[in-house]
N, C-alpha and C. Protein backbone atom coordinates (compact mmCIF):
# COMPACT_ATOMS: atom_id res chain seq x y z
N UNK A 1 -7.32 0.74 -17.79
CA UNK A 1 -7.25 -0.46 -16.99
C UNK A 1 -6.33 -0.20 -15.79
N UNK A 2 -6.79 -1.09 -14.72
CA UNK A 2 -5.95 -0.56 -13.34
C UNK A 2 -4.76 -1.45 -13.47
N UNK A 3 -3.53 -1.11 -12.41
CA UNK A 3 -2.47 -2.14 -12.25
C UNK A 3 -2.90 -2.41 -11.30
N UNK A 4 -1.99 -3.83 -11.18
CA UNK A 4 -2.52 -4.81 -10.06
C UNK A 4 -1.38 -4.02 -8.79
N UNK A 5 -1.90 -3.84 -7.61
CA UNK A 5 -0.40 -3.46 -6.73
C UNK A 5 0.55 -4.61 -6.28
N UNK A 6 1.23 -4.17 -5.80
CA UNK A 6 2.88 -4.76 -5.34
C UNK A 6 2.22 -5.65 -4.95
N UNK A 7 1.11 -5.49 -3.75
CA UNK A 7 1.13 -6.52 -2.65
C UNK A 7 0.05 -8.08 -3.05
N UNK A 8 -0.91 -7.34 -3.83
CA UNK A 8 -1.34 -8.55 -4.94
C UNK A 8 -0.56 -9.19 -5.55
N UNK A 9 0.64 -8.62 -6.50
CA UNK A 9 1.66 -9.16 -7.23
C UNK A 9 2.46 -9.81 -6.44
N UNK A 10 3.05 -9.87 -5.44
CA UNK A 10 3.77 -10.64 -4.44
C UNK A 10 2.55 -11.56 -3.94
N UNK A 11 1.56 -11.63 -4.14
CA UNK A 11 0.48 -12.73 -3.37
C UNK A 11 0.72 -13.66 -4.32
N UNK A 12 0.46 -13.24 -5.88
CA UNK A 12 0.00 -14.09 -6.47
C UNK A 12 1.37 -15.11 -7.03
N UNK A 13 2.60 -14.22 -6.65
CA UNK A 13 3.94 -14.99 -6.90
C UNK A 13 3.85 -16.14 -6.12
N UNK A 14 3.63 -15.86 -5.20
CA UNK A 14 3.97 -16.64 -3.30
C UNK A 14 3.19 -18.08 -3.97
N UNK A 15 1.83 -17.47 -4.23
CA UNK A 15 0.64 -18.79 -4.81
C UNK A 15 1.58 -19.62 -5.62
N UNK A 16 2.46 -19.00 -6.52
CA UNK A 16 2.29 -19.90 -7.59
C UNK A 16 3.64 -20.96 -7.28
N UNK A 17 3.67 -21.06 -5.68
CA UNK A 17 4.37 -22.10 -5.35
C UNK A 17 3.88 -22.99 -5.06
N UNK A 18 2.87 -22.82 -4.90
CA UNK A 18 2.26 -23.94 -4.13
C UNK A 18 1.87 -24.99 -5.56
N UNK A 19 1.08 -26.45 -5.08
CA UNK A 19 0.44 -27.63 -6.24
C UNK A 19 -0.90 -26.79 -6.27
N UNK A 20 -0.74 -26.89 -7.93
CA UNK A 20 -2.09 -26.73 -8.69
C UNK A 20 -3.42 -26.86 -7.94
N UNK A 21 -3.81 -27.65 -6.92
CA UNK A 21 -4.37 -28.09 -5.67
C UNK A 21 -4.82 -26.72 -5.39
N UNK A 22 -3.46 -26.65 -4.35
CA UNK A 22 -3.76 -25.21 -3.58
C UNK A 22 -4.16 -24.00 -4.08
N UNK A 23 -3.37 -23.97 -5.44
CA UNK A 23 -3.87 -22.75 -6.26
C UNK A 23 -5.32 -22.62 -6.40
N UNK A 24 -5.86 -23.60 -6.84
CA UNK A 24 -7.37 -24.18 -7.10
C UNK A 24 -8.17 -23.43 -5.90
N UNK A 25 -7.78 -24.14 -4.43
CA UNK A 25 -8.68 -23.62 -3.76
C UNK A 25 -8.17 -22.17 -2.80
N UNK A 26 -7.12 -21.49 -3.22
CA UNK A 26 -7.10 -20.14 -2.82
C UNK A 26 -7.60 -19.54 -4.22
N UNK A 27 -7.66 -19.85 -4.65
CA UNK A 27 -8.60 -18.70 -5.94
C UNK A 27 -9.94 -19.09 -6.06
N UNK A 28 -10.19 -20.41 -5.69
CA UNK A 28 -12.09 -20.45 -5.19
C UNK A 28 -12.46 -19.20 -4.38
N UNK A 29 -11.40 -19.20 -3.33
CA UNK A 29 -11.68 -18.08 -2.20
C UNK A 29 -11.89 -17.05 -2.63
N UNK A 30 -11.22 -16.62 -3.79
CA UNK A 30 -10.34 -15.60 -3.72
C UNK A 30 -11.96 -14.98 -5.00
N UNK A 31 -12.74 -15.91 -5.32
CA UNK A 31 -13.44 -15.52 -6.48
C UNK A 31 -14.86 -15.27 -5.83
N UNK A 32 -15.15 -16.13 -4.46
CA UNK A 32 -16.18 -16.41 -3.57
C UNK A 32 -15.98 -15.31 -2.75
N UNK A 33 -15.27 -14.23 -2.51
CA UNK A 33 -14.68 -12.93 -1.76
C UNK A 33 -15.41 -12.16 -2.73
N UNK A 34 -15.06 -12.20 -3.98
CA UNK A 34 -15.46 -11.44 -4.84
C UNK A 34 -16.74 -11.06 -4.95
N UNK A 35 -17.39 -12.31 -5.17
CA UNK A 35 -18.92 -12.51 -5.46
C UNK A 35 -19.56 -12.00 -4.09
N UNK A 36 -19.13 -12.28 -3.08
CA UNK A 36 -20.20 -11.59 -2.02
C UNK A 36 -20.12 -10.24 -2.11
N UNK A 37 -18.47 -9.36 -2.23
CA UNK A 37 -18.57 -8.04 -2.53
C UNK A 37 -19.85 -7.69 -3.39
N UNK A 38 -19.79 -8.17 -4.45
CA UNK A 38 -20.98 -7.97 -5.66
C UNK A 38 -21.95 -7.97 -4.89
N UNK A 39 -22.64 -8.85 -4.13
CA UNK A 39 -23.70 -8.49 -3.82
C UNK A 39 -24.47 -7.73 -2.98
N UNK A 40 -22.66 -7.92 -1.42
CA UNK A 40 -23.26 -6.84 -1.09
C UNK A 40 -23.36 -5.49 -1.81
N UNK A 41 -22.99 -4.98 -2.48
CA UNK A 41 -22.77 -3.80 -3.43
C UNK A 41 -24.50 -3.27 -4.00
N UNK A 42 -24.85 -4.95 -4.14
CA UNK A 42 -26.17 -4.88 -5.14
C UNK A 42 -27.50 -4.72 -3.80
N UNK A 43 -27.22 -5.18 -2.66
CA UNK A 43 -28.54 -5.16 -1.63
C UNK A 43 -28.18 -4.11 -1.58
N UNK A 44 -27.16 -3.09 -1.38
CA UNK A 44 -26.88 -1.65 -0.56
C UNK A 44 -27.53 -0.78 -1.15
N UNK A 45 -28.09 -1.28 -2.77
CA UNK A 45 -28.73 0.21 -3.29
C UNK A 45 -30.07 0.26 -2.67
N UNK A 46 -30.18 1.29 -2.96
CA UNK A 46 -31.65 2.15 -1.85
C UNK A 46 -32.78 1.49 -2.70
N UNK A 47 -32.80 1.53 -4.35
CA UNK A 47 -34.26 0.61 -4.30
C UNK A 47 -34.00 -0.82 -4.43
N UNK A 48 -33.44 -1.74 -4.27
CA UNK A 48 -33.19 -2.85 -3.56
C UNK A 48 -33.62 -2.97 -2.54
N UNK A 49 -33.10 -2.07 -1.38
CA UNK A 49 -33.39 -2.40 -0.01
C UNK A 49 -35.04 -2.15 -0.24
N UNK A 50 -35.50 -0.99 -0.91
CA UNK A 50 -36.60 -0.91 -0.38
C UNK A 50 -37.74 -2.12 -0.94
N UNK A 51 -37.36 -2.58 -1.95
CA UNK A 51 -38.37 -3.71 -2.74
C UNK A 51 -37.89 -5.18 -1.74
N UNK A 52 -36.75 -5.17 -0.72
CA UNK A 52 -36.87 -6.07 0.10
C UNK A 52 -37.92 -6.03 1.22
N UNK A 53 -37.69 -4.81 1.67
CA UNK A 53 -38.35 -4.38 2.47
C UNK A 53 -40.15 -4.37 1.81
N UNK A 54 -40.49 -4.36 1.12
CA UNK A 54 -41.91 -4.43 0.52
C UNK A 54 -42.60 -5.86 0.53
N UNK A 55 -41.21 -6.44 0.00
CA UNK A 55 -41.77 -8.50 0.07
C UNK A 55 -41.51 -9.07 1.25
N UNK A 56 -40.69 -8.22 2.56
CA UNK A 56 -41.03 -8.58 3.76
C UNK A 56 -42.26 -8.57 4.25
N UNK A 57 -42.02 -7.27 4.00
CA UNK A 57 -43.91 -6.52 4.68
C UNK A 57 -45.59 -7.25 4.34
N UNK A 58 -44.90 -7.99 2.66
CA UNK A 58 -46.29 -8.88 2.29
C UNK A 58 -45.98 -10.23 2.67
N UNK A 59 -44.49 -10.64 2.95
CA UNK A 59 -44.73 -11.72 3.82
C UNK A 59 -45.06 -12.25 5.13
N UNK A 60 -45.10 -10.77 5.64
CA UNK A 60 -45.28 -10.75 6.97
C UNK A 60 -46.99 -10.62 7.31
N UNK A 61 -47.30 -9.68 6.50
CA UNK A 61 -49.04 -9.81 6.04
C UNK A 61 -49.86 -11.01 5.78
N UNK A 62 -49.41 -11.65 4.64
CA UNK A 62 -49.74 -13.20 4.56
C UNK A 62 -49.35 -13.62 5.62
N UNK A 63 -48.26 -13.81 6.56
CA UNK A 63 -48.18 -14.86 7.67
C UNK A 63 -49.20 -14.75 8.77
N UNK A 64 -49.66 -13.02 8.74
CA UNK A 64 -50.52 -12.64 9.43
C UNK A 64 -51.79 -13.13 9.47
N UNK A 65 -52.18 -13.12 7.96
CA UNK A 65 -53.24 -13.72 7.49
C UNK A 65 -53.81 -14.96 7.56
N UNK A 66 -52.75 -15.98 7.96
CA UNK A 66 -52.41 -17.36 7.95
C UNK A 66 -52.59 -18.44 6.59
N UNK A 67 -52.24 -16.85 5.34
CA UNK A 67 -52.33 -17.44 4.18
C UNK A 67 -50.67 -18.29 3.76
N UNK A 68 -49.91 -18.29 5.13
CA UNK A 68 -48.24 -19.05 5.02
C UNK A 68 -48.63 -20.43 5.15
N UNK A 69 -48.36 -21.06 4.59
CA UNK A 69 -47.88 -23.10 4.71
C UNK A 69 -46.57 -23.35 5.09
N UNK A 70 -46.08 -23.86 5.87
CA UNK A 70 -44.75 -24.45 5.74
C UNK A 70 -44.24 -25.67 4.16
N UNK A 71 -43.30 -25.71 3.87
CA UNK A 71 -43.18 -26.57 2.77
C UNK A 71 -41.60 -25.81 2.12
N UNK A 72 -41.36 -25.08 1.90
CA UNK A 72 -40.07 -24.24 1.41
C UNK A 72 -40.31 -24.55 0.24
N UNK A 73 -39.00 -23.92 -0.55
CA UNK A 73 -39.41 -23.44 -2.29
C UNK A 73 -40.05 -24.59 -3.02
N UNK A 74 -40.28 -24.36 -3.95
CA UNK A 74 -40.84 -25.28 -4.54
C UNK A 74 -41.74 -26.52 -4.54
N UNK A 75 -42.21 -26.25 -3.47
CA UNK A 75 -43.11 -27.44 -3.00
C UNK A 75 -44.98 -26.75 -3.33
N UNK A 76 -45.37 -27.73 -3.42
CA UNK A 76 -46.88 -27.49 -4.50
C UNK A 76 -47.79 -27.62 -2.92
């Protein structure tokens, strides 16, 4: 398991001055930082990109086709 460094450990001191409040929403941040890392992490792999790149290409085909409707998700 890693240690946390100094400068995290002095962040998270500093935080814990603040009202329960604030704590609340610097660690929303702090978890919503996180989660985009994750994903970008997860588009960056090579077959990701490329299976994006594949459902572009057939959406771009169908639009071609004029087999596209406007309506967005879930609409019948």
């Amino acid at each position: 398991m890693l240690a946390m460094t100094e400068k995290l450990r002095s962040a998270f001191e500093a935080i814990q001055q603040y009202p329960p409040d604030v704590q609340d929403e610097i660690a929303t941040r702090i978890l919503e930082e996180l989660e985009e890392r994750e994903w970008d992490a997860i588009v960056r792999k090579p077959r990701v990109i490329k299976r994006i790149r594949e459902l572009a290409d057939q959406a771009l085909s169908l639009y071609e086709q004029g087999k596209v409707r406007d309506g967005g998700f879930g609409t019948d």
